[in-house]
N, C-alpha and C. Protein backbone atom coordinates (compact mmCIF):
# COMPACT_ATOMS: atom_id res chain seq x y z
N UNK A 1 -57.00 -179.29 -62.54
CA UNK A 1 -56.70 -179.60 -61.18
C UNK A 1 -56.92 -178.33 -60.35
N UNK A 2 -57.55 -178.70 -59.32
CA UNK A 2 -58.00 -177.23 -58.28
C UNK A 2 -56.60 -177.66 -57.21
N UNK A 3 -56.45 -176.78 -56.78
CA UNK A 3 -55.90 -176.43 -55.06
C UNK A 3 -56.14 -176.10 -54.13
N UNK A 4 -55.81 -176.95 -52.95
CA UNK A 4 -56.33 -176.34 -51.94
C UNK A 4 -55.38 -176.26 -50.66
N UNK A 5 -55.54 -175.33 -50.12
CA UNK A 5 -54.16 -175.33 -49.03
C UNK A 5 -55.03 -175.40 -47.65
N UNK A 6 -53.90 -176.62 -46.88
CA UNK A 6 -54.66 -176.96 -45.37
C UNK A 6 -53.27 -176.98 -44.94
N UNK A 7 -53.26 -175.36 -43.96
CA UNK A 7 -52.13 -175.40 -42.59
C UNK A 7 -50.67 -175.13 -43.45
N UNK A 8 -50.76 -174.48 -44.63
CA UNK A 8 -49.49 -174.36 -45.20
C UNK A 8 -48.98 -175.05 -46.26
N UNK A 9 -50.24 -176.21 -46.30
CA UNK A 9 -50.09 -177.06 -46.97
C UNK A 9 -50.52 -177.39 -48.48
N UNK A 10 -50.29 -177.36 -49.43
CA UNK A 10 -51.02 -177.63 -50.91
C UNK A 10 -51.11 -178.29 -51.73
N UNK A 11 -52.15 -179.06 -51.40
CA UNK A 11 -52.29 -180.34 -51.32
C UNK A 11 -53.61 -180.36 -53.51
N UNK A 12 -52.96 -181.00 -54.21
CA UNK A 12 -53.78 -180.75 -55.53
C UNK A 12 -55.25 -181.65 -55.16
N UNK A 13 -55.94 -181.37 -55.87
CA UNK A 13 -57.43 -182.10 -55.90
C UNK A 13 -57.90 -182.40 -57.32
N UNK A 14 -58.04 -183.85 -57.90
CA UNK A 14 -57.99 -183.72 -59.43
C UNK A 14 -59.56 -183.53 -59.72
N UNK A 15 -60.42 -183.11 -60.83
CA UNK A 15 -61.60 -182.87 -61.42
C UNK A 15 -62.60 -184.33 -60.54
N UNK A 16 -62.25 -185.29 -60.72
CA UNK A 16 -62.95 -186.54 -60.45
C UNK A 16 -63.40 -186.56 -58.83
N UNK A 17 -62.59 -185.81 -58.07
CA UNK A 17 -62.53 -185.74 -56.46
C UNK A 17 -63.53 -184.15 -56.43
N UNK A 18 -63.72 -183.71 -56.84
CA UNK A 18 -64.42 -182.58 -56.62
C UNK A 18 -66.07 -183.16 -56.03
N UNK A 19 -67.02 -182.09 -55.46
CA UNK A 19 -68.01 -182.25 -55.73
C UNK A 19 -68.50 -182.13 -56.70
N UNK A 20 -69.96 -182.22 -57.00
CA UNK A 20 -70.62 -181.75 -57.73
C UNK A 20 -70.97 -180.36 -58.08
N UNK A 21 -71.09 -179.77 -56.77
CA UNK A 21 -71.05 -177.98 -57.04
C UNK A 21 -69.65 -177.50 -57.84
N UNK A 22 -68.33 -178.07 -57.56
CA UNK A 22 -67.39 -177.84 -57.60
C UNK A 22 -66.82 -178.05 -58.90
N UNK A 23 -67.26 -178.94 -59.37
CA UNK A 23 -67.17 -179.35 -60.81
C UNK A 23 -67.74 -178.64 -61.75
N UNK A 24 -69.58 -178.63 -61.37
CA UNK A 24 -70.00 -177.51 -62.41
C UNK A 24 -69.49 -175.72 -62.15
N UNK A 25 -68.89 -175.64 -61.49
CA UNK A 25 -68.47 -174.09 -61.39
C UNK A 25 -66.90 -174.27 -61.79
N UNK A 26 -66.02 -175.25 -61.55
CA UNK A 26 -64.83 -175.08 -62.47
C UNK A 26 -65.12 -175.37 -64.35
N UNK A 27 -65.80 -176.10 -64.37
CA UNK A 27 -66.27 -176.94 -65.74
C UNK A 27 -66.13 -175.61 -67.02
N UNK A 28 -65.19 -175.86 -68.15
CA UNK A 28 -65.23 -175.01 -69.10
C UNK A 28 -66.37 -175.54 -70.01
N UNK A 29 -67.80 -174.67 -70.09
CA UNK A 29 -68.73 -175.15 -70.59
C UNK A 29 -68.49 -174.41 -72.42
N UNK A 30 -67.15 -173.69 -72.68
CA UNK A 30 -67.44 -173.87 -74.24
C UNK A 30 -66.13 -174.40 -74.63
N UNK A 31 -66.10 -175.55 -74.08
CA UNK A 31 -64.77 -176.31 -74.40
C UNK A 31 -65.33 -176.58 -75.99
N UNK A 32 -66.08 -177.16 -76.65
CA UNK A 32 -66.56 -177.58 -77.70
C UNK A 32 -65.77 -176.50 -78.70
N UNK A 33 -66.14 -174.96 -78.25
CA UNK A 33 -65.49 -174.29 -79.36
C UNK A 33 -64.28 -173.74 -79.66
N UNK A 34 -63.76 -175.13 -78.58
CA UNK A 34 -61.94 -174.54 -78.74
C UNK A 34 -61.08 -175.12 -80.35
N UNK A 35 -60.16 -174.13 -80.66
CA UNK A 35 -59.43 -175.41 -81.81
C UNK A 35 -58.66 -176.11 -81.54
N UNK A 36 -58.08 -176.37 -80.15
CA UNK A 36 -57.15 -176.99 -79.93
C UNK A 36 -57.26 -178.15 -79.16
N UNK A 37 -57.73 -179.18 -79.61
CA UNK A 37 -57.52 -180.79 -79.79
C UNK A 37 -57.61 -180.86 -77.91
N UNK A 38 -56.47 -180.56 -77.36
CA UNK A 38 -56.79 -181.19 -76.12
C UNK A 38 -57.43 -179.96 -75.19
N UNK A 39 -58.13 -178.96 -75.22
CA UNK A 39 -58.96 -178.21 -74.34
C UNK A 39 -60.54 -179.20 -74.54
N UNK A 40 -60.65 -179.25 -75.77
CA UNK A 40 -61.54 -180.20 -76.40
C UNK A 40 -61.66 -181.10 -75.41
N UNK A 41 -60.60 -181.96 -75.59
CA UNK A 41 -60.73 -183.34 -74.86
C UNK A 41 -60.77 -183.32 -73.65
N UNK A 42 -60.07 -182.51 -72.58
CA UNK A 42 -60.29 -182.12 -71.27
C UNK A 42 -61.71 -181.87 -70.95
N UNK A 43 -62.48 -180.72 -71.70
CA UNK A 43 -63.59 -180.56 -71.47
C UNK A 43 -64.73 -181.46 -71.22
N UNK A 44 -64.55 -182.30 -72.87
CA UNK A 44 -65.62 -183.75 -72.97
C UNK A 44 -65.53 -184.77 -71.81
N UNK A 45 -64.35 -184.38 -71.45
CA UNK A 45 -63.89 -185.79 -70.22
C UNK A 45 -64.20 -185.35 -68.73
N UNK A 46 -64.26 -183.91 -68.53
CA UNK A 46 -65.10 -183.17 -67.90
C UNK A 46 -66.47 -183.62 -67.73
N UNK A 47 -67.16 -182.94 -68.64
CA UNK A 47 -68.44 -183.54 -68.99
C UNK A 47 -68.98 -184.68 -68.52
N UNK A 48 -67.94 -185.76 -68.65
CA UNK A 48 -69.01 -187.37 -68.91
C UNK A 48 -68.44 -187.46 -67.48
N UNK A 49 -67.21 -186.99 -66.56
CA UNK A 49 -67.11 -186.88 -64.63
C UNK A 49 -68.20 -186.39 -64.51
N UNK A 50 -68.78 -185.21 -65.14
CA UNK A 50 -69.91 -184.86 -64.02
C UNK A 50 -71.28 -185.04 -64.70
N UNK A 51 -71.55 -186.01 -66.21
CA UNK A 51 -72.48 -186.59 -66.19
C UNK A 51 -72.67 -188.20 -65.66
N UNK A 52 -71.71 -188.31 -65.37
CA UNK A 52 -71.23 -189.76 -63.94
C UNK A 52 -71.50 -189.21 -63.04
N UNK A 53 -70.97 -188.60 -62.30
CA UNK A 53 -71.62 -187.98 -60.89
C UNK A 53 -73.04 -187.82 -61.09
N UNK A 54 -73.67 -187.24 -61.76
CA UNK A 54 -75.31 -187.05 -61.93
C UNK A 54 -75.91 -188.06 -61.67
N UNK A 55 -75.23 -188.90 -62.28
CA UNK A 55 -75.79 -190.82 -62.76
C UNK A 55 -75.76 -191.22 -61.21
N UNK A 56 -74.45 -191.21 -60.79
CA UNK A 56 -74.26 -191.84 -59.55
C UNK A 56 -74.74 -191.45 -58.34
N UNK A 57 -75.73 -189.91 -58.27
CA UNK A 57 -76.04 -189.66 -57.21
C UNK A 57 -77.79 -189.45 -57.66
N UNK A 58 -78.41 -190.44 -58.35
CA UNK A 58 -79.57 -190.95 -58.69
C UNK A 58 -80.14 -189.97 -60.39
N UNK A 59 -79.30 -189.35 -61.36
CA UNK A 59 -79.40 -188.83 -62.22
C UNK A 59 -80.12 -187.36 -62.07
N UNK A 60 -80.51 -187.20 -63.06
CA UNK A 60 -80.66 -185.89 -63.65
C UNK A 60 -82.00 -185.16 -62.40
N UNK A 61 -82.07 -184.31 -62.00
CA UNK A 61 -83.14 -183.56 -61.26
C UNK A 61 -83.36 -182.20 -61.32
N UNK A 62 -84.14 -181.42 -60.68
CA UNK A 62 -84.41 -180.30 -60.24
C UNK A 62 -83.58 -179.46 -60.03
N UNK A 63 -82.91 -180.23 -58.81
CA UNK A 63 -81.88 -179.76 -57.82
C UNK A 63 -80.91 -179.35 -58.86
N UNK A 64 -80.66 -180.72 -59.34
CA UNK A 64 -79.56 -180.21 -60.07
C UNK A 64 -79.20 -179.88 -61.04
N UNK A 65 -80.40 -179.47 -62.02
CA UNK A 65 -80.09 -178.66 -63.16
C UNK A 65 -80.41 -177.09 -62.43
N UNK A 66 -81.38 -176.49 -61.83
CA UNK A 66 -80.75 -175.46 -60.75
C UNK A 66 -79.10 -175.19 -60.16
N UNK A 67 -78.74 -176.14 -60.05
CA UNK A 67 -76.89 -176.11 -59.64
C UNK A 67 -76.36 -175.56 -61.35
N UNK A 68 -76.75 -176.87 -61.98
CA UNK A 68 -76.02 -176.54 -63.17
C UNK A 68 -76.41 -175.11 -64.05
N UNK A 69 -77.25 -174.51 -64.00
CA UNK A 69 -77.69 -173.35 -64.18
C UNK A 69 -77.22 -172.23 -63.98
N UNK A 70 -76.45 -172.21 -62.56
CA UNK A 70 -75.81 -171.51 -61.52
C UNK A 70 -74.78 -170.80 -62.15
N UNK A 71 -74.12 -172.05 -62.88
CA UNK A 71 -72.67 -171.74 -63.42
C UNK A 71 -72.95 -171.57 -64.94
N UNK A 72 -73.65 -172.23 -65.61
CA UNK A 72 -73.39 -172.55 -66.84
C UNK A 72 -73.69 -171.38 -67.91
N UNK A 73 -73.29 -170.76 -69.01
CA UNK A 73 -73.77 -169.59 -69.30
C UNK A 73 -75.27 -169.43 -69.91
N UNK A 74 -75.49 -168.38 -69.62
CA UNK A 74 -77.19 -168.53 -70.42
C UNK A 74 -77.64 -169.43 -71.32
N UNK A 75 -76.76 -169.35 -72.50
CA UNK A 75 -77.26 -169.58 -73.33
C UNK A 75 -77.45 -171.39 -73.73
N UNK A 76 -76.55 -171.62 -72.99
CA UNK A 76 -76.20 -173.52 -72.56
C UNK A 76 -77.07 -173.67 -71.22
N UNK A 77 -77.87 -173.28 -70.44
CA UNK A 77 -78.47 -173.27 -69.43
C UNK A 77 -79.63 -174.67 -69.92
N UNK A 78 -80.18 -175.48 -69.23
CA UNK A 78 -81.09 -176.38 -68.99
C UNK A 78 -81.92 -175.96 -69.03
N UNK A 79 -83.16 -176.36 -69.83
CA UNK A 79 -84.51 -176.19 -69.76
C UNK A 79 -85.72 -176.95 -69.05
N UNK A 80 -86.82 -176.47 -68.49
CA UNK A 80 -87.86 -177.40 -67.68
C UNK A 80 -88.25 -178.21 -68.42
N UNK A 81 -87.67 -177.81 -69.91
CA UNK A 81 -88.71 -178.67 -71.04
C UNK A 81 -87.79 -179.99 -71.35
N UNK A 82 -86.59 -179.94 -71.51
CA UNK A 82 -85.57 -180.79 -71.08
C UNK A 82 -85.42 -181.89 -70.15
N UNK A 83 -85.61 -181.27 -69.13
CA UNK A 83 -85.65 -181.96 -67.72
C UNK A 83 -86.98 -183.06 -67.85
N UNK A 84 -88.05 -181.91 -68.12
CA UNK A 84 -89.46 -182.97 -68.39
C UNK A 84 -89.40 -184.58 -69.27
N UNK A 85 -88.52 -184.08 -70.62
CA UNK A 85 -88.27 -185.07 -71.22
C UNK A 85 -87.50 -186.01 -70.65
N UNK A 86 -86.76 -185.21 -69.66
CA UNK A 86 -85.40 -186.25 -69.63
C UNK A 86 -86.15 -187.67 -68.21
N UNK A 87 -87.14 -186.74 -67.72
CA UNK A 87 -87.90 -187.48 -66.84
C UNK A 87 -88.57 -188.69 -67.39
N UNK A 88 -89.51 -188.18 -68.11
CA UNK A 88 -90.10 -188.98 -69.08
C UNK A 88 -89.50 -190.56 -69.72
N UNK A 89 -88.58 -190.34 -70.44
CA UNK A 89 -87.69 -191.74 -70.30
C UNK A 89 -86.78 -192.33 -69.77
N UNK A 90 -86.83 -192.31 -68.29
CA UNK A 90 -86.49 -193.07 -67.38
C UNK A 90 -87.24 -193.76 -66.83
């Protein structure tokens, strides 16, 4: 959950209400190598919000594997070769 304060006010904002920028820059991208059961599960559930958002704002692109890039660490970063494929079967 992010926060945000308007006028004194602090008001919570849950993962699902975020944007898209906002999501991939909070997003713990090595949730996978946690041992503890629910960082895990937060993460994955992470994930499939903002591979829904992708979906829902016409899927996977340019744009926005550039966004996701932004944040994500090197080594998990998106490839053109990826993207190409991912073009490809749609």
């Amino acid at each position: 959950m992010v926060e945000y304060t308007l006028k004194n006010k602090t008001m919570a904002k849950y993962f699902h209400e975020l944007t898209l920028e906002e999501m991939l820059k909070q997003h713990d991208y090595t949730y996978m190598y946690s041992d503890d059961s629910r960082w895990y599960n937060s993460g994955r559930q992470q994930r499939e919000t903002i591979n829904a958002k992708i979906e829902e704002l016409g899927g996977w692109s340019d744009e926005f594997v550039k966004l996701h890039n932004k944040y994500c660490p090197k080594p998990m970063q998106i490839s053109e070769e990826w993207l190409e494929n991912y073009l490809l079967k749609q």
